[in-house]
N, C-alpha and C. Protein backbone atom coordinates (compact mmCIF):
# COMPACT_ATOMS: atom_id res chain seq x y z
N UNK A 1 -33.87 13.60 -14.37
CA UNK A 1 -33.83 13.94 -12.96
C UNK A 1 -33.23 15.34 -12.81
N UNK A 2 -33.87 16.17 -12.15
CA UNK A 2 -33.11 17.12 -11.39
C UNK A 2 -32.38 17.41 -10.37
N UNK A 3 -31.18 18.08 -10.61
CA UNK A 3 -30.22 18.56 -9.48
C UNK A 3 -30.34 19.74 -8.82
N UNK A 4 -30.17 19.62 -7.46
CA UNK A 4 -30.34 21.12 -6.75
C UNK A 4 -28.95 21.53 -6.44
N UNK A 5 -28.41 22.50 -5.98
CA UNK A 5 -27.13 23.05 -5.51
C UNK A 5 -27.11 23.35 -4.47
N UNK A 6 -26.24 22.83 -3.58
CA UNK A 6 -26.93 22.70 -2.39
C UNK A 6 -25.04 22.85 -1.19
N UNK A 7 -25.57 23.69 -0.31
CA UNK A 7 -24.73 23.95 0.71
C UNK A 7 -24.47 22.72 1.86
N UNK A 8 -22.93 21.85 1.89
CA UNK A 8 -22.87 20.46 2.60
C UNK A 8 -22.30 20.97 3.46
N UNK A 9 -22.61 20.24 4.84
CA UNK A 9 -21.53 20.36 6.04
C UNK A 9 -21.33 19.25 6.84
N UNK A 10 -20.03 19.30 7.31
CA UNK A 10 -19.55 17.99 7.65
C UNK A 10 -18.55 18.64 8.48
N UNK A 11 -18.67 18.60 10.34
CA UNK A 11 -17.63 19.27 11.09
C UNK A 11 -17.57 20.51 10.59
N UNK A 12 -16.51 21.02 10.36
CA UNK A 12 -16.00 22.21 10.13
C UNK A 12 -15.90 22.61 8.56
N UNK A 13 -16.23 21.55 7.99
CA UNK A 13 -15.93 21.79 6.34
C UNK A 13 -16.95 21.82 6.10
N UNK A 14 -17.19 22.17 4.64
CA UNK A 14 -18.34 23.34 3.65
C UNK A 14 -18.00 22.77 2.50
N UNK A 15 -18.57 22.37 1.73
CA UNK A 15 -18.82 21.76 0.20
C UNK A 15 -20.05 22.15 -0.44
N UNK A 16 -19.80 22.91 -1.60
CA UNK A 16 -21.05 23.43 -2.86
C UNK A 16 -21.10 21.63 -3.17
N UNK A 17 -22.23 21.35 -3.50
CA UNK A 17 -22.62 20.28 -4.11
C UNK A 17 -23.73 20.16 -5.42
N UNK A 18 -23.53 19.31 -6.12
CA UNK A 18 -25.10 19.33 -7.38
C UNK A 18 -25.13 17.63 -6.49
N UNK A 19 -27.03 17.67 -6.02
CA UNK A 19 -27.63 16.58 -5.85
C UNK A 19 -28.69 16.31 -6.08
N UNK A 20 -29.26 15.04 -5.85
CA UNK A 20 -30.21 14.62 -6.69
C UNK A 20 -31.74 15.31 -6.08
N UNK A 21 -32.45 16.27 -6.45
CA UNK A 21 -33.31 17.03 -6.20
C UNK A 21 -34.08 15.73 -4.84
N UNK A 22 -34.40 14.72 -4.90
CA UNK A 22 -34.56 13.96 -3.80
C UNK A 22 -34.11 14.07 -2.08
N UNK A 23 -32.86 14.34 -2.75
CA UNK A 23 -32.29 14.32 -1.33
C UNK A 23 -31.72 15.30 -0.56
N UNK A 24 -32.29 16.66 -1.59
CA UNK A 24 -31.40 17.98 -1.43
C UNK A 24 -32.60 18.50 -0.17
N UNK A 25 -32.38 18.87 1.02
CA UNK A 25 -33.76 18.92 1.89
C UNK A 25 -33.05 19.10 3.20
N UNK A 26 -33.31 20.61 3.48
CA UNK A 26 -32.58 21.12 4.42
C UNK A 26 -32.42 20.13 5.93
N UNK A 27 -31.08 19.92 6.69
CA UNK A 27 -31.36 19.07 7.64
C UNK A 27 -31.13 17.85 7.86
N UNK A 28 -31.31 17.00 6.08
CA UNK A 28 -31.02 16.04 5.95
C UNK A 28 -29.79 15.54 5.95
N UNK A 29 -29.46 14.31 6.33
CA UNK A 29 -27.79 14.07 6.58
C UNK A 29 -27.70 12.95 5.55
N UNK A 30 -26.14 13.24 4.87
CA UNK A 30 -26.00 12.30 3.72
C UNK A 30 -24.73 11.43 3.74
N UNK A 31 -24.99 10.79 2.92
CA UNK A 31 -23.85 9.47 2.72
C UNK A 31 -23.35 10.09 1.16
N UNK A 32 -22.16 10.33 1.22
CA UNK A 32 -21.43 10.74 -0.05
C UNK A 32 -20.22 9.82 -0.08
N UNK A 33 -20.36 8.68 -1.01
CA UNK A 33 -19.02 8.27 -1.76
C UNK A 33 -18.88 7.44 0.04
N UNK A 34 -17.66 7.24 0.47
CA UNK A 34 -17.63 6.48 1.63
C UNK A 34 -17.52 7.43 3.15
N UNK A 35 -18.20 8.60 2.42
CA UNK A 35 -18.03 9.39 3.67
C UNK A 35 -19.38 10.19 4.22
N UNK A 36 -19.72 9.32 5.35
CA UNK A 36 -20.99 9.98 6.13
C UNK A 36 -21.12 10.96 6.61
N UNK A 37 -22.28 11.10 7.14
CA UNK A 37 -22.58 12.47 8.03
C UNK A 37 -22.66 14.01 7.77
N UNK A 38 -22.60 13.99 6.28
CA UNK A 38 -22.81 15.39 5.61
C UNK A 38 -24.26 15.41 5.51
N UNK A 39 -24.13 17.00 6.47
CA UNK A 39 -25.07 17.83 6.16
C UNK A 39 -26.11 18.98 5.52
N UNK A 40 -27.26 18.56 5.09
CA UNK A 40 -27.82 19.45 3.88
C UNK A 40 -28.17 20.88 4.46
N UNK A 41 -27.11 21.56 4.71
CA UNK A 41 -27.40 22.89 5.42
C UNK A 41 -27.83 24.06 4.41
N UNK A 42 -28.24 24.03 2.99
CA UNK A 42 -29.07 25.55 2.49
C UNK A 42 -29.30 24.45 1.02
N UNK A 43 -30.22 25.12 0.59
CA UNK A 43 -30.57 24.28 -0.95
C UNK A 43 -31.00 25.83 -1.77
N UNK A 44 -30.24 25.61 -2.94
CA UNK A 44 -30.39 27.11 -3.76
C UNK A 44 -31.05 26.31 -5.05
N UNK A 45 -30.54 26.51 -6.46
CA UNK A 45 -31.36 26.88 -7.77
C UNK A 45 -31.13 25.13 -8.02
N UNK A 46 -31.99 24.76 -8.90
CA UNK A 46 -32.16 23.17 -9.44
C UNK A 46 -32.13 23.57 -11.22
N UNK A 47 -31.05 22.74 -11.46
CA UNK A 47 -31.09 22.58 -13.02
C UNK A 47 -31.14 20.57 -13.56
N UNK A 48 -31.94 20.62 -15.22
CA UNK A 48 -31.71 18.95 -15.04
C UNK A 48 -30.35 18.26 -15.17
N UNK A 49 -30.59 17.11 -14.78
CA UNK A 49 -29.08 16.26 -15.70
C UNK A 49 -28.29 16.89 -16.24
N UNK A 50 -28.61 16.92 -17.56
CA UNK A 50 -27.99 17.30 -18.79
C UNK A 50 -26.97 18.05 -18.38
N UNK A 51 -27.49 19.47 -17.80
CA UNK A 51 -26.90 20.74 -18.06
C UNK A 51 -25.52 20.17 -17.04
N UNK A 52 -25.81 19.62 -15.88
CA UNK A 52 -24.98 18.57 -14.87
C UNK A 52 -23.80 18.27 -15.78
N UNK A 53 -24.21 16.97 -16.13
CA UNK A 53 -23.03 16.13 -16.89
C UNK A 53 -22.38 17.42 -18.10
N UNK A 54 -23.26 18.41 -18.57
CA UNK A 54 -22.14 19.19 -19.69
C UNK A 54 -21.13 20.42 -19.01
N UNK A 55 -21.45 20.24 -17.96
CA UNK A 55 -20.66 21.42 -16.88
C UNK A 55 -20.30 21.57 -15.79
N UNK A 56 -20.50 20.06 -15.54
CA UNK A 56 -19.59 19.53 -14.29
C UNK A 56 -17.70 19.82 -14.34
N UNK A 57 -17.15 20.02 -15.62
CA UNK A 57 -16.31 19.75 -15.35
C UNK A 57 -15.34 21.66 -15.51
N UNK A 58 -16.29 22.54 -15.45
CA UNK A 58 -15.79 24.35 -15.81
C UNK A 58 -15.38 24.35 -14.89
N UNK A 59 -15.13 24.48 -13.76
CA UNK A 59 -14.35 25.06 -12.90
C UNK A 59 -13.06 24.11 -12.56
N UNK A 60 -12.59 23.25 -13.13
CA UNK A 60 -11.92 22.34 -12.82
C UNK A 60 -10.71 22.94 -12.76
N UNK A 61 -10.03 23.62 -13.40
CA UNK A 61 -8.89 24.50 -13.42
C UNK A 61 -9.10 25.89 -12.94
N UNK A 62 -10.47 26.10 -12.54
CA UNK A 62 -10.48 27.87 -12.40
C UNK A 62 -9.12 28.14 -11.36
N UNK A 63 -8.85 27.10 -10.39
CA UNK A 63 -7.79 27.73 -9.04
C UNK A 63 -6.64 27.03 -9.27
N UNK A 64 -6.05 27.22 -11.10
CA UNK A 64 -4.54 26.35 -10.96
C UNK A 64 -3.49 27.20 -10.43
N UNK A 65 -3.53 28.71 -9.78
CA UNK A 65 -2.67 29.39 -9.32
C UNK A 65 -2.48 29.10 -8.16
N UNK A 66 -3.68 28.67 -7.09
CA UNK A 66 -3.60 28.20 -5.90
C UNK A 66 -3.16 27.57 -5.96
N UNK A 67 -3.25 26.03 -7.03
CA UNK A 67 -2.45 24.50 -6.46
C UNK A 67 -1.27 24.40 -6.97
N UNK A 68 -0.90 25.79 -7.04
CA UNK A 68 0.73 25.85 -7.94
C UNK A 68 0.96 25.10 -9.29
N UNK A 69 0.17 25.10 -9.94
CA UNK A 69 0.22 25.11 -11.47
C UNK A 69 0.78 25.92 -12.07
């Protein structure tokens, strides 16, 4: 399966997301985890799975100066 990267909005907040090329579709409103009403406001580049699950986790520390690390 492929993932798209995709711009979420929900109220006032903004979330980069990887989703399932299905549901990535400008307009569309989503159910994430137990929280509704996010919106598929821009859809950019699609990579598969794989590359997903091996690099989901690089930026995980990029902002430990912000969270006072």
């Amino acid at each position: 399966m492929r993932y798209r990267h995709c711009l979420l909005r929900k109220d006032v907040t903004q979330q980069m997301a990887w989703i399932p090329e299905p549901f990535a579709k400008v307009g569309k409103y989503l159910r994430i985890g137990e929280s509704d009403g996010w919106l598929v406001d821009a859809v950019y580049s699609a990579k598969p799975e794989e590359y997903i699950l091996k690099h989901r986790d690089d930026y995980r520390n990029a902002f430990g100066s912000i969270a006072g690390r």
